[in-house]
C-alpha atoms as a PDB file:
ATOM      1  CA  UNK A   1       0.000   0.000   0.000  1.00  0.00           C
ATOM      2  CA  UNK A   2       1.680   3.297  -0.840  1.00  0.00           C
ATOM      3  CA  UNK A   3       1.452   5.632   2.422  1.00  0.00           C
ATOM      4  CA  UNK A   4       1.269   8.264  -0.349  1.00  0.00           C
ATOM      5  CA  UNK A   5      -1.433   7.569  -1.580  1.00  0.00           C
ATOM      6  CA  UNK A   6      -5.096   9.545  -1.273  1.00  0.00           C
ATOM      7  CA  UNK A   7      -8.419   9.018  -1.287  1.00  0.00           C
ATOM      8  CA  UNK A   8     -11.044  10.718  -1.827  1.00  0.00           C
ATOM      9  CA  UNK A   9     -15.320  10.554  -2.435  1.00  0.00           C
ATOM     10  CA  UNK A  10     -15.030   9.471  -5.825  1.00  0.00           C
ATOM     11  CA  UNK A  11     -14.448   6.391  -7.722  1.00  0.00           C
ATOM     12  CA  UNK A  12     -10.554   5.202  -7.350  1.00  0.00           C
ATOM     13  CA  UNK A  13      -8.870   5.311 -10.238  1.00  0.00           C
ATOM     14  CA  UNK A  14      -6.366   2.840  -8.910  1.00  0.00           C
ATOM     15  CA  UNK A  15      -8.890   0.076  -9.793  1.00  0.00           C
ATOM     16  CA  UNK A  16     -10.248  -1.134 -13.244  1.00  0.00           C
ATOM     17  CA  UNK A  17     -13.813  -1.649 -13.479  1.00  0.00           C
ATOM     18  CA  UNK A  18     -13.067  -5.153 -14.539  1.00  0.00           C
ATOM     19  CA  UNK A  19     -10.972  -6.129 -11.617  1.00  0.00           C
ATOM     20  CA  UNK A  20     -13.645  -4.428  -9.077  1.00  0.00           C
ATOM     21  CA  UNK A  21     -16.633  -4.573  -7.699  1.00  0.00           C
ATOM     22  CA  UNK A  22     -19.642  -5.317  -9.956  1.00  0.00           C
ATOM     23  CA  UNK A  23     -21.274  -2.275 -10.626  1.00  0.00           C
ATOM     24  CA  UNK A  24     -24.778  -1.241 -12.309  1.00  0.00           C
ATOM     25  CA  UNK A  25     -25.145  -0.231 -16.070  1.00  0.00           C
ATOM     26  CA  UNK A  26     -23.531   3.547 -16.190  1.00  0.00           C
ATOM     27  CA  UNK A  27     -26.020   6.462 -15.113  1.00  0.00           C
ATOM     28  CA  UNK A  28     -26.386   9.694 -17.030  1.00  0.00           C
ATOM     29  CA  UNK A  29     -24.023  11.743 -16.246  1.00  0.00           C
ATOM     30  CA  UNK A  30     -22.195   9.586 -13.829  1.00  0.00           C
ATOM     31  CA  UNK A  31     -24.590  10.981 -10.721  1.00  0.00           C
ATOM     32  CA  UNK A  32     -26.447   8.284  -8.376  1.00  0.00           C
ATOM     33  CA  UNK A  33     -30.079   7.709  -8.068  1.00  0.00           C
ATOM     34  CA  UNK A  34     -30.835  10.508  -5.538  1.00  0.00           C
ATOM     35  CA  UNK A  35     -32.429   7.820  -3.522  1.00  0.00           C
ATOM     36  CA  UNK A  36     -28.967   6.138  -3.073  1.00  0.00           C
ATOM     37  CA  UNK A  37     -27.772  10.176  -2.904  1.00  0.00           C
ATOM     38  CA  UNK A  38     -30.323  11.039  -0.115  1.00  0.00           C
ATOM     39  CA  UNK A  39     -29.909   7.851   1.361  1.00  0.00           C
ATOM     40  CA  UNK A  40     -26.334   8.481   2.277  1.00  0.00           C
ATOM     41  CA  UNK A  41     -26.697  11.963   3.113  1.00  0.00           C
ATOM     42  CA  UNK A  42     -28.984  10.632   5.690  1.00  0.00           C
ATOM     43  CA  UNK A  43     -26.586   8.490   6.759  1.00  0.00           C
ATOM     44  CA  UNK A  44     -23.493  10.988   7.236  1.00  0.00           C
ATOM     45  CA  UNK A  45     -26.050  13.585   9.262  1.00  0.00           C
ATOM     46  CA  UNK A  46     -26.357  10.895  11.756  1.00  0.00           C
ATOM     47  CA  UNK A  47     -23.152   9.704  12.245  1.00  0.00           C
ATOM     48  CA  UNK A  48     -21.934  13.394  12.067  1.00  0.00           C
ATOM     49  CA  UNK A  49     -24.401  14.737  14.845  1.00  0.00           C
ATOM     50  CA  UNK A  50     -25.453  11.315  16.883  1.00  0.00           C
ATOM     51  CA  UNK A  51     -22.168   9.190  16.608  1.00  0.00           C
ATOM     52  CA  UNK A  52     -21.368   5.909  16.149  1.00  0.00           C
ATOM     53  CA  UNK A  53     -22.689   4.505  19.105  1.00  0.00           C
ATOM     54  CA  UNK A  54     -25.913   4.390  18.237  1.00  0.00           C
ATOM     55  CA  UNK A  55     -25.759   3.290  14.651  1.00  0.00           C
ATOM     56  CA  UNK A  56     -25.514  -0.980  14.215  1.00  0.00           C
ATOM     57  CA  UNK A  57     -22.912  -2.300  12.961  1.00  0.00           C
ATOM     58  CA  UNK A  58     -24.028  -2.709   9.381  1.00  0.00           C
ATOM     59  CA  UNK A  59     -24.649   0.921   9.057  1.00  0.00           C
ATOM     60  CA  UNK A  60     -21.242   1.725  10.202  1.00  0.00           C
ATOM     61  CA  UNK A  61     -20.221  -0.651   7.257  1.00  0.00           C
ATOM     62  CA  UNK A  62     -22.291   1.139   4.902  1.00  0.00           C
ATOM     63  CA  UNK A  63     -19.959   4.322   5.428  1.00  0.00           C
ATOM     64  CA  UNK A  64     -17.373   2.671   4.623  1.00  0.00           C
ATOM     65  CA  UNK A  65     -18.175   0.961   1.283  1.00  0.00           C
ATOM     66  CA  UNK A  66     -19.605   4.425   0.155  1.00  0.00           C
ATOM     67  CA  UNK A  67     -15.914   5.620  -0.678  1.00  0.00           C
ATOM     68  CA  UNK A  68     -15.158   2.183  -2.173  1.00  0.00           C
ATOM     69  CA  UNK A  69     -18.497   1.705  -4.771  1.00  0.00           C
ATOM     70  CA  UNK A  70     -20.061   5.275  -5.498  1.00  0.00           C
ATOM     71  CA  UNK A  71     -23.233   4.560  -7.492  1.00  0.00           C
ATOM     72  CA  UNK A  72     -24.764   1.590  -5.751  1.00  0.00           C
ATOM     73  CA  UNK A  73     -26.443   0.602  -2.970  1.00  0.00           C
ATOM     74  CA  UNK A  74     -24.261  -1.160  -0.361  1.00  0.00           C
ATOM     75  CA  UNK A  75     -26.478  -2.088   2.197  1.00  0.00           C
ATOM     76  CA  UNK A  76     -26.769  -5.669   0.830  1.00  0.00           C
ATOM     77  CA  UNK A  77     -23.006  -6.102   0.867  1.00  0.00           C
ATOM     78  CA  UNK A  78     -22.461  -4.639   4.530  1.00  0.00           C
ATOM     79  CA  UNK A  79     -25.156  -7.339   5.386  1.00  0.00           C
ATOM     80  CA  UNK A  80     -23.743  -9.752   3.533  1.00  0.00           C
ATOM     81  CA  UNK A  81     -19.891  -9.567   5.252  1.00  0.00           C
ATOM     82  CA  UNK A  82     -22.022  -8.856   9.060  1.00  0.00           C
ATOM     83  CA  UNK A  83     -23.648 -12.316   8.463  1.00  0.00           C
ATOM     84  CA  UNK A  84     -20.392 -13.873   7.211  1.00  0.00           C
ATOM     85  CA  UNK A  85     -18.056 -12.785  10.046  1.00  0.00           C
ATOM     86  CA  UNK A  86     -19.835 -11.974  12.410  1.00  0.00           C
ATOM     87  CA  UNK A  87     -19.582  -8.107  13.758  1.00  0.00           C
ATOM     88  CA  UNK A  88     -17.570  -4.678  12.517  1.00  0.00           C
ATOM     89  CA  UNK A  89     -14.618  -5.322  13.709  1.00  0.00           C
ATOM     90  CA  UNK A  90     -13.995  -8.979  12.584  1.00  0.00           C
ATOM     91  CA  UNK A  91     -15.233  -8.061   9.137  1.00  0.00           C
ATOM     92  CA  UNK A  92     -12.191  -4.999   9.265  1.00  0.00           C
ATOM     93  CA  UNK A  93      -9.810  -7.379  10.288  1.00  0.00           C
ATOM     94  CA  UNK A  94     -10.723 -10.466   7.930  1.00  0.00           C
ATOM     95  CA  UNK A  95      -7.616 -11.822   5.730  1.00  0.00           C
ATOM     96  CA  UNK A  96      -7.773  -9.858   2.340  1.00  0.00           C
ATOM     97  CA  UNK A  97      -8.996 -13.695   0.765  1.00  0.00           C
ATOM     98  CA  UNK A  98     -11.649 -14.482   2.977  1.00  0.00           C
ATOM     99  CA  UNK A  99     -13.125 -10.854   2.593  1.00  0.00           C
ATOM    100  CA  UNK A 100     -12.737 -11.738  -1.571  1.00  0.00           C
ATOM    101  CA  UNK A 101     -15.189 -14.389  -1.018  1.00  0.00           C
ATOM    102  CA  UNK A 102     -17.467 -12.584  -0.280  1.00  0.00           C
ATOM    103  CA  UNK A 103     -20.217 -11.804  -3.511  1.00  0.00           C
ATOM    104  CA  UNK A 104     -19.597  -8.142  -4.397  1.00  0.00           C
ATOM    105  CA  UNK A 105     -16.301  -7.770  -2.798  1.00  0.00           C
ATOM    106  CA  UNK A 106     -13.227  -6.454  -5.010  1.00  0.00           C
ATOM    107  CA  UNK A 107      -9.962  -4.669  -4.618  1.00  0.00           C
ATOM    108  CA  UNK A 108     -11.266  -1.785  -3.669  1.00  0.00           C
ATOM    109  CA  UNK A 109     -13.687  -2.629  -0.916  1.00  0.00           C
ATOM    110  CA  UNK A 110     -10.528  -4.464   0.609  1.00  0.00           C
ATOM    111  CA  UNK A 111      -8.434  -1.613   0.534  1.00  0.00           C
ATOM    112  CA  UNK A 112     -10.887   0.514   2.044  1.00  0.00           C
ATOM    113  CA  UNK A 113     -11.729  -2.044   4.608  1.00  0.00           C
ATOM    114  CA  UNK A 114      -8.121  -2.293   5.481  1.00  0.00           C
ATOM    115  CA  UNK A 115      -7.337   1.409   5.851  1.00  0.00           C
ATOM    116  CA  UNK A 116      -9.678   1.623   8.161  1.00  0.00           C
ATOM    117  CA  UNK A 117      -8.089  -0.942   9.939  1.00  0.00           C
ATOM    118  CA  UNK A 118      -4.387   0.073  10.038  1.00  0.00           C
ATOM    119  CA  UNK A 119      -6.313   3.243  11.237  1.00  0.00           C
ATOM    120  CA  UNK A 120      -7.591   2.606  14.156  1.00  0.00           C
ATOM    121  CA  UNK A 121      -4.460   0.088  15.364  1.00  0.00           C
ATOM    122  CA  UNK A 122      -2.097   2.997  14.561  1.00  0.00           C
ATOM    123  CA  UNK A 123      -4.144   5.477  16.950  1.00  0.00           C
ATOM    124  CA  UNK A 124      -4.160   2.739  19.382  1.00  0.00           C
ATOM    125  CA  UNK A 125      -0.461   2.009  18.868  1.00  0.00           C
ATOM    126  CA  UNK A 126       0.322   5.609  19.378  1.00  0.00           C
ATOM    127  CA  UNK A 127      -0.986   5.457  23.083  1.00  0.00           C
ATOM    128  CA  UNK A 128       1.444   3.213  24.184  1.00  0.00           C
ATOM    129  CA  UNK A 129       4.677   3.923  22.069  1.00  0.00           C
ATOM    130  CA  UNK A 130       7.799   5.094  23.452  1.00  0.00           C
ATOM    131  CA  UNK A 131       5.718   5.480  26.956  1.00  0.00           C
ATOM    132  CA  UNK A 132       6.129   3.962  30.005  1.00  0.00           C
ATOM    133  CA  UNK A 133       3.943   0.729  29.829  1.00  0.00           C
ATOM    134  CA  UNK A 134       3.114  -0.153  33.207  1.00  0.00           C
ATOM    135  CA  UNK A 135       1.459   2.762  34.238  1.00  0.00           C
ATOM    136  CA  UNK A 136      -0.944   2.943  30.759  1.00  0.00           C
ATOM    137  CA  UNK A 137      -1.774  -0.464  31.461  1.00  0.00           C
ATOM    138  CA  UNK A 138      -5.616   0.429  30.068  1.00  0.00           C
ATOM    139  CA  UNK A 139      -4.408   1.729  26.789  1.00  0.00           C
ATOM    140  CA  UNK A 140      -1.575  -1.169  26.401  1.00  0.00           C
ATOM    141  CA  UNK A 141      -4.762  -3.451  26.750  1.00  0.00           C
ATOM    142  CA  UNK A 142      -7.205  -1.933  24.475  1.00  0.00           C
ATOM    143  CA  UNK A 143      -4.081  -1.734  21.647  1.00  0.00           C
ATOM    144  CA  UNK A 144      -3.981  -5.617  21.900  1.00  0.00           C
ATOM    145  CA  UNK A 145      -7.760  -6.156  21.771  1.00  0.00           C
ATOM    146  CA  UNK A 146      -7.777  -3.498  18.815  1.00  0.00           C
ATOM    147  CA  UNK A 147      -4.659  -5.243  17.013  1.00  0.00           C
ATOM    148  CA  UNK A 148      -5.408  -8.894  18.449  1.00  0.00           C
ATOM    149  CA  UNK A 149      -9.302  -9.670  19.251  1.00  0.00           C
ATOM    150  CA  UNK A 150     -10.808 -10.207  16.287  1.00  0.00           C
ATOM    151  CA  UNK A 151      -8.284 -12.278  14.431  1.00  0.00           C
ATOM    152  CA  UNK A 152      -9.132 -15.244  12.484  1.00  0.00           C
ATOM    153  CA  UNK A 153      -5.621 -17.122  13.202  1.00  0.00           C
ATOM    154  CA  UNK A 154      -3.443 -17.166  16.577  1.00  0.00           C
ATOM    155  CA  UNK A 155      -0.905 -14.644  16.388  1.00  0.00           C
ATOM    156  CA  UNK A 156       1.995 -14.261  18.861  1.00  0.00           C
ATOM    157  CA  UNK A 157       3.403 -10.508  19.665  1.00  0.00           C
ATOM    158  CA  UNK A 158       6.249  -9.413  21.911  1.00  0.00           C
ATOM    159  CA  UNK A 159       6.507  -5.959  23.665  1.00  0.00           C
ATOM    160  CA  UNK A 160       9.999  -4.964  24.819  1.00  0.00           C
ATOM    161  CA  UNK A 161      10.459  -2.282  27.199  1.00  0.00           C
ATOM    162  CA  UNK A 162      13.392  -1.115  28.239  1.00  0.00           C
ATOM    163  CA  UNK A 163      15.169  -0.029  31.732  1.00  0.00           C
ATOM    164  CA  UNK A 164      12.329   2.671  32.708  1.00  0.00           C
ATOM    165  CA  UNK A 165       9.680   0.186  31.131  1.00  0.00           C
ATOM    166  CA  UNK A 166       8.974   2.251  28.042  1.00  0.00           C
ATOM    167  CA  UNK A 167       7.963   0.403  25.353  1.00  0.00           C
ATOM    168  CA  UNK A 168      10.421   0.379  22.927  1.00  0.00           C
ATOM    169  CA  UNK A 169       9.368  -1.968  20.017  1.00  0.00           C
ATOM    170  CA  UNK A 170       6.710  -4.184  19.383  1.00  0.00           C
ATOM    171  CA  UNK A 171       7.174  -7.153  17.093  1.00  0.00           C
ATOM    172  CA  UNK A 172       4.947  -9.717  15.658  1.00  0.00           C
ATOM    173  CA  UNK A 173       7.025 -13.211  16.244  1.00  0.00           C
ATOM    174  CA  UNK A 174       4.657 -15.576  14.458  1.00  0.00           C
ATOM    175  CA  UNK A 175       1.592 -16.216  13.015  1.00  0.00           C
ATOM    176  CA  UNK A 176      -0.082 -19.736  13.327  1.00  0.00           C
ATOM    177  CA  UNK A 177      -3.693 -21.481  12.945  1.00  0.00           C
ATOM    178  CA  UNK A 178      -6.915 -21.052  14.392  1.00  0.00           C
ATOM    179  CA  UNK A 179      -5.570 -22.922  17.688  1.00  0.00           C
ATOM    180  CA  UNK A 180      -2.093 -22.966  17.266  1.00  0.00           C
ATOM    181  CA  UNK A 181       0.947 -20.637  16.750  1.00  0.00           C
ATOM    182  CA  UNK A 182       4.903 -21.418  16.760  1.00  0.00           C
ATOM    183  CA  UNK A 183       6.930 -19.940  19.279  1.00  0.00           C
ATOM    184  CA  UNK A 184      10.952 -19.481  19.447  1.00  0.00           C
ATOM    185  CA  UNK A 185      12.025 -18.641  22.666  1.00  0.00           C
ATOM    186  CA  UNK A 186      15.876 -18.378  21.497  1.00  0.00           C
ATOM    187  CA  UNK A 187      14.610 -15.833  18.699  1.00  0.00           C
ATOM    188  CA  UNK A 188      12.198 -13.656  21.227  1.00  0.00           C
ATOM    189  CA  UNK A 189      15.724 -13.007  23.713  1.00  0.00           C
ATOM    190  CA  UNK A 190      17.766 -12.825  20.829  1.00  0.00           C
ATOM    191  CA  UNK A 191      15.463 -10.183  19.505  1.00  0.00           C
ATOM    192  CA  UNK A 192      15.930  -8.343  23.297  1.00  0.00           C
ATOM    193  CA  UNK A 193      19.001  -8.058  23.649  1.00  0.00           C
ATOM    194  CA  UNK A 194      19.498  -6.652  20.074  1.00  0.00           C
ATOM    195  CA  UNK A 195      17.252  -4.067  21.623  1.00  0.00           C
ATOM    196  CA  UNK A 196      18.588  -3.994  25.055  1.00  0.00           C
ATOM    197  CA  UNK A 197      15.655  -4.616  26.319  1.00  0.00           C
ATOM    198  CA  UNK A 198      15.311  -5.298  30.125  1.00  0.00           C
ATOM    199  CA  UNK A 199      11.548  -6.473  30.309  1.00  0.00           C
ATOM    200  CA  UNK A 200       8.871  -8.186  28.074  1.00  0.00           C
ATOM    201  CA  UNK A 201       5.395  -8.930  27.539  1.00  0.00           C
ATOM    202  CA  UNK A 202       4.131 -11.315  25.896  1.00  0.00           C
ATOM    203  CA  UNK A 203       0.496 -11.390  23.803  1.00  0.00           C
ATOM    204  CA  UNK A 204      -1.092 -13.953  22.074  1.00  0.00           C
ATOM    205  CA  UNK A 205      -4.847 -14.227  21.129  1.00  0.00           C
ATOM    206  CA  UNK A 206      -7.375 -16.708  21.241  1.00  0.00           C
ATOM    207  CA  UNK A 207      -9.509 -16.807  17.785  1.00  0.00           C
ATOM    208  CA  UNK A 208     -11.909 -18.986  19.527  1.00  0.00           C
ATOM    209  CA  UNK A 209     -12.600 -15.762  21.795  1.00  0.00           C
ATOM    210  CA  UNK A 210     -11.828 -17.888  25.120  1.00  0.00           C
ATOM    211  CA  UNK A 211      -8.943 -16.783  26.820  1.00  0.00           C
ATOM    212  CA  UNK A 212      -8.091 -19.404  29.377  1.00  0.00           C
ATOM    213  CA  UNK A 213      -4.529 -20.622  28.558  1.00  0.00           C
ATOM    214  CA  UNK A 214      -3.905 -24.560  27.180  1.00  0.00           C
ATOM    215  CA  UNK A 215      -1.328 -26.637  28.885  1.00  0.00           C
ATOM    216  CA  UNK A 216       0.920 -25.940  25.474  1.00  0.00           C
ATOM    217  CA  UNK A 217       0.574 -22.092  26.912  1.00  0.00           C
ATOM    218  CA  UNK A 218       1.923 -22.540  29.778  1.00  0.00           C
ATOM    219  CA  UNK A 219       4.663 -24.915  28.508  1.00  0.00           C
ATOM    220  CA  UNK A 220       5.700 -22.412  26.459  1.00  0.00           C
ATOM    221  CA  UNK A 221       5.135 -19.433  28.526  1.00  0.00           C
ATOM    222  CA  UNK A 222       7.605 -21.376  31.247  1.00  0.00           C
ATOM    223  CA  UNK A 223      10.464 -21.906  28.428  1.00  0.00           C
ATOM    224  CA  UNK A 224      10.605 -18.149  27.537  1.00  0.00           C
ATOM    225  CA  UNK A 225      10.484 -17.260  31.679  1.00  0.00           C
ATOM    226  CA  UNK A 226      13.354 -19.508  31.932  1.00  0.00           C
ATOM    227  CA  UNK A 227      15.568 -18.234  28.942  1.00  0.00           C
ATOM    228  CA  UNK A 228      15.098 -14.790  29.938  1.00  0.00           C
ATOM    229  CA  UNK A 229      15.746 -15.341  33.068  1.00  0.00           C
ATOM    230  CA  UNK A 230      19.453 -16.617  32.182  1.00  0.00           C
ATOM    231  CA  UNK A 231      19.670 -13.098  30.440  1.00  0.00           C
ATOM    232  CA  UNK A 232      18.832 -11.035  33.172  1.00  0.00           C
ATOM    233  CA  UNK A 233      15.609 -10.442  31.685  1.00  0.00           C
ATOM    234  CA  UNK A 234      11.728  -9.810  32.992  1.00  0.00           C
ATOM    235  CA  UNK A 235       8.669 -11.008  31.773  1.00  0.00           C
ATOM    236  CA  UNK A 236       6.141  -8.872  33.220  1.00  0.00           C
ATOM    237  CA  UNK A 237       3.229 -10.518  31.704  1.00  0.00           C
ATOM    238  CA  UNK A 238       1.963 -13.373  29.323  1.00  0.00           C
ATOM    239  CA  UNK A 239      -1.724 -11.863  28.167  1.00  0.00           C
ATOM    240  CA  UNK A 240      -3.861 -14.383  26.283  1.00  0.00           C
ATOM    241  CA  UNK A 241      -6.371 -11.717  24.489  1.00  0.00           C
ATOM    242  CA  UNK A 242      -9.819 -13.286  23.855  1.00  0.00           C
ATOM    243  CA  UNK A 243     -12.808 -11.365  22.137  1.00  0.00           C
ATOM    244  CA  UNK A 244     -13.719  -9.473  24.704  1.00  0.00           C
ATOM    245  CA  UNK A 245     -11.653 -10.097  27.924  1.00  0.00           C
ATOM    246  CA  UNK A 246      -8.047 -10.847  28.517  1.00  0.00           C
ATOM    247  CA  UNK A 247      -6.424 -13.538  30.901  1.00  0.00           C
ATOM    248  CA  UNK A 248      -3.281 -12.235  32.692  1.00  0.00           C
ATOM    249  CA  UNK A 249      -1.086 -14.868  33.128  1.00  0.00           C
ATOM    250  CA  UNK A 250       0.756 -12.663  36.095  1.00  0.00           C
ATOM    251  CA  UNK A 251      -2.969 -12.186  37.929  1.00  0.00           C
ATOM    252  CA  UNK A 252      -3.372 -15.981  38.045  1.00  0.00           C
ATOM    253  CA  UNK A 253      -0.254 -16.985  39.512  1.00  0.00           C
ATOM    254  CA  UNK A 254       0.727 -18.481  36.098  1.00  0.00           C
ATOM    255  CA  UNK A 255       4.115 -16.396  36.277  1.00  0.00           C
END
């Protein structure tokens, strides 16, 4: 994706027509129906004046796939990817082939979808950057549930923090399955002392949405404790992120 890039209320020229979504026979002129036109106008006042919070998901959807088909109505579609994964946030986070499946998804509704996405982690991100961690432990744990929750595959992440416990980078180590994800505890200290880190945390999610920990968890969990603590380093926490609550491995005794 080129950071460059902009976009803006009308049709992206980035796509062709064949490689997109399917869209209607042209209209004079190039102009919705101004029933779509009204409809969306609608749509914008209330978000604009009332929010999001009291608009359902699907609406919120509907905003979205304005900028990516112009001239057609998308409430169908927003329906259609609602029913298929489940909620907002799951459908923003869906691999780019799985949303593809979807009838009267294309290249640009992905894109669209996906900005929105990196959006909203990189305001979440920027809460907890280069800050000390322990004392924005709310805003380290809505990042994860923002970056983490809604993911259709495990995925294993490790926050370093350094001597003052400011977060200093945070790394992706591997992705895995729907119940399963590798884990290298030589690469995770190799990676901290690179950094000089003096503390970690560890995050991994739970697709199924549950976060108590599996015996494999705490295996591993107990391999990386033990290899950073032949370095001198801390694990603060292991947090299993589920879809909406986290387990604390450090608040159960588990560390």
């Amino acid at each position: 994706m080129d950071p460059n890039r902009t976009f803006g209320e009308m049709p992206l020229p980035l796509f062709q027509p064949a490689l997109d979504e399917a869209l209607p026979a042209p209209l004079a002129r190039g102009k919705a129906p101004s029933y779509l036109a009204d409809h969306r106008a609608r749509l914008r006042d209330r978000f604009m004046t009332g929010g999001a919070g009291a608009m359902p998901d699907y609406e919120m959807l509907e905003l979205v796939l304005f900028r990516a088909i112009p001239r057609q109505d998308v409430k169908p579609l927003a329906r259609r990817l609602i029913e298929t994964f489940g909620d907002f946030n799951r459908v923003l986070t869906a691999p780019a082939t799985r949303l593809e499946q979807v009838d009267g998804v294309g290249p640009a509704v992905v894109t669209e979808l996906k900005i929105v996405e990196a959006a909203a982690q990189r305001m979440a991100r920027a809460r907890i950057m280069h800050r000390p961690v322990l004392s924005g432990w709310d805003a380290l744990l809505d990042y994860c549930h923002t970056a983490m929750a809604h993911r259709e595959i495990e995925q294993f992440r490790v926050l370093y923090l350094d001597r003052k416990n400011v977060l200093v980078a945070d790394e992706e180590q591997a992705r895995g399955t729907v119940d399963h994800v590798p884990v290298y505890p030589r690469e995770i200290i190799r990676r901290a002392l690179e950094l000089n880190a003096s503390a970690l945390i560890l995050v991994h999610n739970h697709p199924s949405g549950d976060p108590t920990p599996s015996d494999a968890d705490i295996a591993m969990t107990a391999r990386i404790a033990q290899a950073a603590d032949s370095m001198g380093i801390t694990i603060h926490d292991h947090l299993i992120i589920g879809k909406s609550r986290e387990l604390s491995f450090r608040s159960q005794g588990l560390l």
